[in-house]
N, C-alpha and C. Protein backbone atom coordinates (compact mmCIF):
# COMPACT_ATOMS: atom_id res chain seq x y z
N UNK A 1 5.77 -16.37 1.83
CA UNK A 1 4.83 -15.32 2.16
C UNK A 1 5.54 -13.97 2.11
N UNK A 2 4.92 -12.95 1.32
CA UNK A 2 5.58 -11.95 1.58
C UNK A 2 5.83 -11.22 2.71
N UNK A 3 4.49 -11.53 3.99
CA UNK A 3 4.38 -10.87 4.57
C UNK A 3 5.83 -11.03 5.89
N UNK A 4 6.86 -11.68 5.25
CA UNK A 4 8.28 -11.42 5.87
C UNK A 4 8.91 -10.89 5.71
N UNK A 5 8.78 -10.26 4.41
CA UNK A 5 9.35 -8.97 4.12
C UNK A 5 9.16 -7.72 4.61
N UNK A 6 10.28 -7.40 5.00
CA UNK A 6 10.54 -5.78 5.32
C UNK A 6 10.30 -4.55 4.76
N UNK A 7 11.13 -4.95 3.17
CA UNK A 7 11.20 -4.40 2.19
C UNK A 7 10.93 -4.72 0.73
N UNK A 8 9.28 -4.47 0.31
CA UNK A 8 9.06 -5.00 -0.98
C UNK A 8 9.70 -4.83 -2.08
N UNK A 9 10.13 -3.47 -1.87
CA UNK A 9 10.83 -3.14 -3.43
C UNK A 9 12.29 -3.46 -3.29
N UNK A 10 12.89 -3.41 -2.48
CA UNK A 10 14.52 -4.50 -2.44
C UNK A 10 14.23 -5.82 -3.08
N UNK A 11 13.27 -6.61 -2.43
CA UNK A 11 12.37 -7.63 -2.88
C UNK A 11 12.47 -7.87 -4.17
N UNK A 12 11.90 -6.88 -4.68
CA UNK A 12 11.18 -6.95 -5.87
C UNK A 12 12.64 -6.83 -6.85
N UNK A 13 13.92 -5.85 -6.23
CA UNK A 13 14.83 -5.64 -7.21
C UNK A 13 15.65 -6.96 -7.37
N UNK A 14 15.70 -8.16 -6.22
CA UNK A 14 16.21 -8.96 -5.94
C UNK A 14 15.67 -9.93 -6.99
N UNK A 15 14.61 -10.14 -7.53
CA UNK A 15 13.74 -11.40 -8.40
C UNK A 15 14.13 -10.33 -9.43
N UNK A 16 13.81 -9.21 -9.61
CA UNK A 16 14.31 -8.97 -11.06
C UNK A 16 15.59 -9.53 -11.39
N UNK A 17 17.06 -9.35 -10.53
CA UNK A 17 18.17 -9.14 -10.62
C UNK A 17 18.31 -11.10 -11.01
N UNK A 18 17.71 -11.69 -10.10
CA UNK A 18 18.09 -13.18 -10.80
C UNK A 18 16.86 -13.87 -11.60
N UNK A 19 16.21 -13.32 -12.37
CA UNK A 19 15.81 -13.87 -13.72
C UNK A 19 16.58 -13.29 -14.50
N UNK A 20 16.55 -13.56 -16.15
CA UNK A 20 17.18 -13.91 -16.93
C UNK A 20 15.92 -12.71 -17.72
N UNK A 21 15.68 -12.38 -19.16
CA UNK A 21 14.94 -11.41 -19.78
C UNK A 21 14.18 -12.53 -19.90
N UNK A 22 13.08 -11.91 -20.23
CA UNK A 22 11.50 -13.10 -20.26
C UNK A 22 11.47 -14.12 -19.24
N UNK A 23 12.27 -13.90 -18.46
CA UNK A 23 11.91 -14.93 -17.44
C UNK A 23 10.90 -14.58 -16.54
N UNK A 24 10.38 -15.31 -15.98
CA UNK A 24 8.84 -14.71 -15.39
C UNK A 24 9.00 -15.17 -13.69
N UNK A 25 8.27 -14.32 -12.49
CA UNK A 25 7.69 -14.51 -11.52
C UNK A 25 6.43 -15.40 -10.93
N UNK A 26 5.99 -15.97 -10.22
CA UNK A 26 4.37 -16.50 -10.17
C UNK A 26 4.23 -16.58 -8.78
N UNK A 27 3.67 -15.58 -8.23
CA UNK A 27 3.47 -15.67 -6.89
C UNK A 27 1.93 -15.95 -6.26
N UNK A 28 1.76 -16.61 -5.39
CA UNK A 28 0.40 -16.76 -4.83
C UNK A 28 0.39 -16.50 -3.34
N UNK A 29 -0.50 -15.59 -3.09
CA UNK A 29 -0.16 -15.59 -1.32
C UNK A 29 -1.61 -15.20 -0.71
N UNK A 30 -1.17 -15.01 0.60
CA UNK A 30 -2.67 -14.45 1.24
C UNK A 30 -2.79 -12.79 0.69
N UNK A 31 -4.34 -12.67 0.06
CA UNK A 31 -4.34 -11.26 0.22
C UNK A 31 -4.13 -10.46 1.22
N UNK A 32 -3.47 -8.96 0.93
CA UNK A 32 -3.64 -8.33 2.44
C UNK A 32 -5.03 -7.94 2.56
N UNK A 33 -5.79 -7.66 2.11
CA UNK A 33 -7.46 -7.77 2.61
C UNK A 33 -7.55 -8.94 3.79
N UNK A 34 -7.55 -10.03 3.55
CA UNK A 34 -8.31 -11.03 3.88
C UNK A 34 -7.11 -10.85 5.83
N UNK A 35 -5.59 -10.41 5.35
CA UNK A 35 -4.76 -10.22 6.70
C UNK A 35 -5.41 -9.20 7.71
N UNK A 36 -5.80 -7.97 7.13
CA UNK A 36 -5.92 -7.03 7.58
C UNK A 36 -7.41 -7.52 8.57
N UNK A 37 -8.38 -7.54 8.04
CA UNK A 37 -9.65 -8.30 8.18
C UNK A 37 -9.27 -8.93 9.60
N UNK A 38 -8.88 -10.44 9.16
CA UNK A 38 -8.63 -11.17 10.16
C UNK A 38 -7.73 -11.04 11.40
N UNK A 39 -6.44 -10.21 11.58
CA UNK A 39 -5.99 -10.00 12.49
C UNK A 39 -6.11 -8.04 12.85
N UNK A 40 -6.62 -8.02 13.75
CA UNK A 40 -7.01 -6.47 14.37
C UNK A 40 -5.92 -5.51 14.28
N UNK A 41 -4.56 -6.14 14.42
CA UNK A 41 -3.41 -5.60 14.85
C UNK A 41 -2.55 -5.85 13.13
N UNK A 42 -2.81 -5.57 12.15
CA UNK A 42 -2.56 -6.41 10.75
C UNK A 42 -3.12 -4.71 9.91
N UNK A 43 -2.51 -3.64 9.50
CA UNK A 43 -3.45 -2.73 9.28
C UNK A 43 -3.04 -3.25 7.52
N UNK A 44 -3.56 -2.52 6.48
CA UNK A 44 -3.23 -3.25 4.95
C UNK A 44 -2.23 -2.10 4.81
N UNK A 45 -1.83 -2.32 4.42
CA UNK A 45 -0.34 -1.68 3.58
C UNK A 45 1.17 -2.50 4.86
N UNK A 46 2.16 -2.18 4.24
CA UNK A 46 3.06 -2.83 4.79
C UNK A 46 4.56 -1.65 5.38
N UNK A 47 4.37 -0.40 5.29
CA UNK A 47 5.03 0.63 5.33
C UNK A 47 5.58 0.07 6.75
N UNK A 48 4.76 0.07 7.97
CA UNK A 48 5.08 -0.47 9.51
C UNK A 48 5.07 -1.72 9.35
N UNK A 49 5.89 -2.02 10.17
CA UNK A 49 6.01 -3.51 10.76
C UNK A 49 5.01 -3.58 12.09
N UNK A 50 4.56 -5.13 12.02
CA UNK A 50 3.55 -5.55 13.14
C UNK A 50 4.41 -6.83 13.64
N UNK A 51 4.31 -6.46 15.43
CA UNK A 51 4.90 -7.40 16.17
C UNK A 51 3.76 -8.09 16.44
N UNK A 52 4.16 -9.46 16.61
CA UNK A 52 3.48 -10.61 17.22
C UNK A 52 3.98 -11.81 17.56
N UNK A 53 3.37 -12.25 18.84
CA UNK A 53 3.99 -13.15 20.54
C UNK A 53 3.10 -14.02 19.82
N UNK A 54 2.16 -14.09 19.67
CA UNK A 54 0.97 -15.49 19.42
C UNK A 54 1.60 -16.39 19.40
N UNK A 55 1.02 -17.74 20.36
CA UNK A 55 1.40 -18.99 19.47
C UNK A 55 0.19 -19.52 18.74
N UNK A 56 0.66 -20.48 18.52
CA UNK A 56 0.08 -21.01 17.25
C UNK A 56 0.69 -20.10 15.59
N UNK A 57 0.19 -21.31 14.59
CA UNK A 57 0.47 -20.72 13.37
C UNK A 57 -0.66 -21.42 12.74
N UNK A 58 0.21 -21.15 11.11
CA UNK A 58 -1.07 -21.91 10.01
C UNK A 58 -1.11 -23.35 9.87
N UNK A 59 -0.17 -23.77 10.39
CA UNK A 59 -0.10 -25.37 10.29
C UNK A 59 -0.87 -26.17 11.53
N UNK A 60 -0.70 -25.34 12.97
CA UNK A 60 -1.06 -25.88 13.91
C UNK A 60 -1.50 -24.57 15.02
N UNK A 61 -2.74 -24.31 15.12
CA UNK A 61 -3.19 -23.37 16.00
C UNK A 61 -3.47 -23.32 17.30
N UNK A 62 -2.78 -24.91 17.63
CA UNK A 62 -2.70 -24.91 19.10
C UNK A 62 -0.86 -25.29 19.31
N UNK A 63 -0.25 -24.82 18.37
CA UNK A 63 1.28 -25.27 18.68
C UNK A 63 1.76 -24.16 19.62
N UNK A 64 2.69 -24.84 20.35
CA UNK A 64 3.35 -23.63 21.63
C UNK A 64 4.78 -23.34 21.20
N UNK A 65 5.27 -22.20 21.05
CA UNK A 65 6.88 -22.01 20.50
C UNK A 65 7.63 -21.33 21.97
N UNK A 66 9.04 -21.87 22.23
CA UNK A 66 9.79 -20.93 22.80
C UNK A 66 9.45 -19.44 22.52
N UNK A 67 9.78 -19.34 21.41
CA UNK A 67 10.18 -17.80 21.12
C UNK A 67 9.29 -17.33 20.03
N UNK A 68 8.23 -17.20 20.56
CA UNK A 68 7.06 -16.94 19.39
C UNK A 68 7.15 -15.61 18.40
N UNK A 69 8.09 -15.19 19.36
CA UNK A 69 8.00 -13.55 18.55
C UNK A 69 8.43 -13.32 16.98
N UNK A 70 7.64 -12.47 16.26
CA UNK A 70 7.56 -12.14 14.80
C UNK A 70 7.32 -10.95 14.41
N UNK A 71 7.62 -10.36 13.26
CA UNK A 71 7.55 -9.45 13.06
C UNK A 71 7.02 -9.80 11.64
N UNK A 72 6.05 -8.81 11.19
CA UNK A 72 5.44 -8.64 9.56
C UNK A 72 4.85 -7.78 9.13
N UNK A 73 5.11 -8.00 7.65
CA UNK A 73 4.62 -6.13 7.09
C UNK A 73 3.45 -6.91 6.06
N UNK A 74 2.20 -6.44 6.04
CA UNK A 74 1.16 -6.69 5.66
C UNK A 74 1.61 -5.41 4.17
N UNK A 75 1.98 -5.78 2.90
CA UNK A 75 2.19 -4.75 1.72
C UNK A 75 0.90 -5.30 0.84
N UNK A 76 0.24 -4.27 0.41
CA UNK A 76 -1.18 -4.08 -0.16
C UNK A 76 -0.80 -4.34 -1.54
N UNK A 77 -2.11 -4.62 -1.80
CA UNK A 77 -1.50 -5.18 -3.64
C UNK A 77 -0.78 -3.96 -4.55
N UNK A 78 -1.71 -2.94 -4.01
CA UNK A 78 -0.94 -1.75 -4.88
C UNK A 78 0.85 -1.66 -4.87
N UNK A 79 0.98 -2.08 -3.54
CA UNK A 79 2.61 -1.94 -3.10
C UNK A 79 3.24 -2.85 -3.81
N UNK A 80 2.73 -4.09 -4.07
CA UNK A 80 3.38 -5.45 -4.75
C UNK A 80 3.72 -4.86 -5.81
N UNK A 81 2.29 -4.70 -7.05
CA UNK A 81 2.50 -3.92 -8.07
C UNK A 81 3.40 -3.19 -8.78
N UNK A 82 3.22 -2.64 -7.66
CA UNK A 82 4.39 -1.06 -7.86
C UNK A 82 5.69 -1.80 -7.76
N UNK A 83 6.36 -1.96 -6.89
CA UNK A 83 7.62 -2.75 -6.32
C UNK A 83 7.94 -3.16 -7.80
N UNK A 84 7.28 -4.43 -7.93
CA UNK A 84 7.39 -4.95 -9.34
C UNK A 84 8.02 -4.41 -10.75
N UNK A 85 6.94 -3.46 -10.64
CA UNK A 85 6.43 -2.79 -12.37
C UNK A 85 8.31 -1.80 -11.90
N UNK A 86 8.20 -0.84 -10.81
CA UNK A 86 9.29 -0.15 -10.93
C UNK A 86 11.26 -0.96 -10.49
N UNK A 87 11.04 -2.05 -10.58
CA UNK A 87 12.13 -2.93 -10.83
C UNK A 87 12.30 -3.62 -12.01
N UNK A 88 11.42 -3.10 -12.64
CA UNK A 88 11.73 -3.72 -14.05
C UNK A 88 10.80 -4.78 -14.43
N UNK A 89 9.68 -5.30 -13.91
CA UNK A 89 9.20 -6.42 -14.14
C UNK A 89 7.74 -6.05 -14.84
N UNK A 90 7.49 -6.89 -15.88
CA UNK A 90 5.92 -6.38 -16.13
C UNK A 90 4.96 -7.11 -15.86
N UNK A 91 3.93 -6.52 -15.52
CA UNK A 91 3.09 -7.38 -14.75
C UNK A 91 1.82 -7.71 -15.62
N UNK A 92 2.01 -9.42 -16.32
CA UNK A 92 1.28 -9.86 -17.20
C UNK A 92 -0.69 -9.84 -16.34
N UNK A 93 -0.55 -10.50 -15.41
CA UNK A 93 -1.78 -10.28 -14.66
C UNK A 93 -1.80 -10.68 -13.31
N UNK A 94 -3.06 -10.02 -12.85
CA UNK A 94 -2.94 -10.31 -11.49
C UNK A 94 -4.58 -10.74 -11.38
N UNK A 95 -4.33 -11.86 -10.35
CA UNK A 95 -5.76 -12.63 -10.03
C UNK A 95 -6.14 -12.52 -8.57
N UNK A 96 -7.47 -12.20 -7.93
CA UNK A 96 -7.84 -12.10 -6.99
C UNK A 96 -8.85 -13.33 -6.44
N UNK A 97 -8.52 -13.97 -6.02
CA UNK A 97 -9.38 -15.46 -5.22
C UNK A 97 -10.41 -14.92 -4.01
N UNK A 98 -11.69 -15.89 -3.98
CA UNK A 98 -12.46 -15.91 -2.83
C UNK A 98 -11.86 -17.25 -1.89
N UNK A 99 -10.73 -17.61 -1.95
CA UNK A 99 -10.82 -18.87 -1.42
C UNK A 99 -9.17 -18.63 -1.36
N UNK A 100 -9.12 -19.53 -0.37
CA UNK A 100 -7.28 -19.59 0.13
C UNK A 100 -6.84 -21.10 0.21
N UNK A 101 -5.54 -21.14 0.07
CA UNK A 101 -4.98 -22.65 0.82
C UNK A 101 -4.96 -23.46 2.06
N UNK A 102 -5.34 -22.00 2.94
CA UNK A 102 -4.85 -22.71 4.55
C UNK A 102 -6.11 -21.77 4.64
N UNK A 103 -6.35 -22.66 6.61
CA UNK A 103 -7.51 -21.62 7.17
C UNK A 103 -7.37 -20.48 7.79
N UNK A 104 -6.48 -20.20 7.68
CA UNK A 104 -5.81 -18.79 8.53
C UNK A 104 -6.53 -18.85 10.01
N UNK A 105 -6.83 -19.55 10.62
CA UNK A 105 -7.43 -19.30 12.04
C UNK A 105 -8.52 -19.11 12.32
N UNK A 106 -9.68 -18.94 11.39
CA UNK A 106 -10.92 -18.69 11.57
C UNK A 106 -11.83 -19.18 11.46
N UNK A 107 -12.16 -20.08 12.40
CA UNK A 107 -12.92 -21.26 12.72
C UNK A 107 -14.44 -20.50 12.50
N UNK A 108 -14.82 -19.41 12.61
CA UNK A 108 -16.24 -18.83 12.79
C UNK A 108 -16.51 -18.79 11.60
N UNK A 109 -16.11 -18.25 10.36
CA UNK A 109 -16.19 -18.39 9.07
C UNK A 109 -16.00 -19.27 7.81
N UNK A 110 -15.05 -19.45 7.91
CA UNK A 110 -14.23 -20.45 6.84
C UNK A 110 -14.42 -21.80 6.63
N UNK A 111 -14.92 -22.36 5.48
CA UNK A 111 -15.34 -24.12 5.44
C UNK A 111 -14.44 -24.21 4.48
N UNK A 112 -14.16 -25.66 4.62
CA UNK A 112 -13.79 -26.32 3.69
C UNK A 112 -14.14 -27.01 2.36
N UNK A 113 -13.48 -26.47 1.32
CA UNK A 113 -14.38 -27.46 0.12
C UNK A 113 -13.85 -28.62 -0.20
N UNK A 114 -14.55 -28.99 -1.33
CA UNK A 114 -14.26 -30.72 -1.50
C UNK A 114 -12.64 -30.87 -2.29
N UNK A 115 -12.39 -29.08 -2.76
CA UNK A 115 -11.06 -29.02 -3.54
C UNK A 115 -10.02 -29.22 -2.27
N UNK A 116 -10.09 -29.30 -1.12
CA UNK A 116 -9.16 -28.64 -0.32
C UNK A 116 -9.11 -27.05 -0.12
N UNK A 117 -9.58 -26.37 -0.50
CA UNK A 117 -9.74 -24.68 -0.72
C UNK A 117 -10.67 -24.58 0.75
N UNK A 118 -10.42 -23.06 1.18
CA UNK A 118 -10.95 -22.43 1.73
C UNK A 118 -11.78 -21.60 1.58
N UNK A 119 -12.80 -21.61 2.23
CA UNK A 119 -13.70 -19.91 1.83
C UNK A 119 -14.61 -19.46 2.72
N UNK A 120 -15.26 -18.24 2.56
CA UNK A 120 -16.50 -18.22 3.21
C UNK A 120 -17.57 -17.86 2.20
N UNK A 121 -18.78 -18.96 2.61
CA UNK A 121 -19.41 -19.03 1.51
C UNK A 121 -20.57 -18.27 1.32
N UNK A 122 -20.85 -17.82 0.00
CA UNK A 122 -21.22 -16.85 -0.53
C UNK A 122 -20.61 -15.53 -0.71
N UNK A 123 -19.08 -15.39 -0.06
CA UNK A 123 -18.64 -14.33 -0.58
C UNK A 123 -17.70 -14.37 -1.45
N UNK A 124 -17.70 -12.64 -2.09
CA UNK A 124 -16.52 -13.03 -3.57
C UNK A 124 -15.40 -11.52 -2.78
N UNK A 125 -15.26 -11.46 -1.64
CA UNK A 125 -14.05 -10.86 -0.99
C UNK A 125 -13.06 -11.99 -1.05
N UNK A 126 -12.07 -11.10 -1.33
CA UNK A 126 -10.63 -11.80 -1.40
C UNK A 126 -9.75 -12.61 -0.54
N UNK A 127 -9.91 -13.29 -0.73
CA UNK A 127 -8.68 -14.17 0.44
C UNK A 127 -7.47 -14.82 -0.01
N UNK A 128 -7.24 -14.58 -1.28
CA UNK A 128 -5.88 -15.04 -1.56
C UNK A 128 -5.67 -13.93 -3.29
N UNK A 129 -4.36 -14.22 -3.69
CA UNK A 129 -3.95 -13.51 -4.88
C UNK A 129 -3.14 -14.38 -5.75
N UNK A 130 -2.67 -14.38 -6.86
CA UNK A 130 -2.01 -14.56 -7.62
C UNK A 130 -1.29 -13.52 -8.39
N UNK A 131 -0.21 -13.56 -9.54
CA UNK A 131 0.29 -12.55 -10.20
C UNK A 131 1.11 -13.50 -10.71
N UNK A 132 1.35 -13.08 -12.21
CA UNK A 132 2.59 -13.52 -12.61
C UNK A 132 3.24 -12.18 -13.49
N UNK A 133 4.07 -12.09 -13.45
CA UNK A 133 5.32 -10.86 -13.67
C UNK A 133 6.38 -11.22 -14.33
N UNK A 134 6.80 -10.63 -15.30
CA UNK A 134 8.39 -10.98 -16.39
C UNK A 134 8.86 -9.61 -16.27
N UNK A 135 10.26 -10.30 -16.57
CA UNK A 135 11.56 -9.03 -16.80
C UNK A 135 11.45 -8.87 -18.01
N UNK A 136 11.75 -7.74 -18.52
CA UNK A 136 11.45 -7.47 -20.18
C UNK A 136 13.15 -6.93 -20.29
């Protein structure tokens, strides 16, 4: 997930620096739309870091941790992009999903389909992304 990153464009210089020329990126993650949305304290762009105690996670939303504390930077697609394109990478395309892998926590919205996918249905807002990116 990116959203552990601190710093996208270090990030970004780091995957340039170990591919090879034409070697390519393929990332899939939660959109920051669908972050921002769902957690109040989650604003979209990733410039600040957001602390959070919560327990629970995406695997188990009633799990209890010692030390729950986290920190994450919610970076907006534009930021990915950018990061990318100005480390050298070109960005063959980028795909925007109504549907995610996990339920992110939101039992009021989100069903399950018969793929395993997530969504809420009838909408075509974003809840997940794709991109794939090469070093030229």
């Amino acid at each position: 997930m990116l959203s552990w990153l601190p710093n996208i464009e270090s990030w970004a210089r780091v995957v340039h620096g170990l591919l090879r020329t034409r070697g390519w990126l393929y990332v899939a993650d939660t959109h920051p739309h669908a972050a921002a949305l769902r957690w109040a304290n989650c604003p979209y762009g990733g410039r600040d870091g957001v602390y959070d105690e919560d327990q629970g996670d995406y695997t188990d939303l009633e799990a209890q941790f010692e030390h729950p504390e986290a920190w994450t930077w919610n970076h907006g697609i534009g930021e990915i992009v950018t990061a990318l394109a100005g480390a050298g990478m070109r960005i063959d395309w980028l795909r925007e999903h109504p549907t995610i892998a996990w339920h992110l926590g939101d039992p009021d919205h989100l069903v399950r389909r018969t793929d395993g996918m997530w969504e809420v249905p009838g909408s075509t807002l974003p809840l997940s992304f794709s991109l794939r990116a090469t070093r030229e």
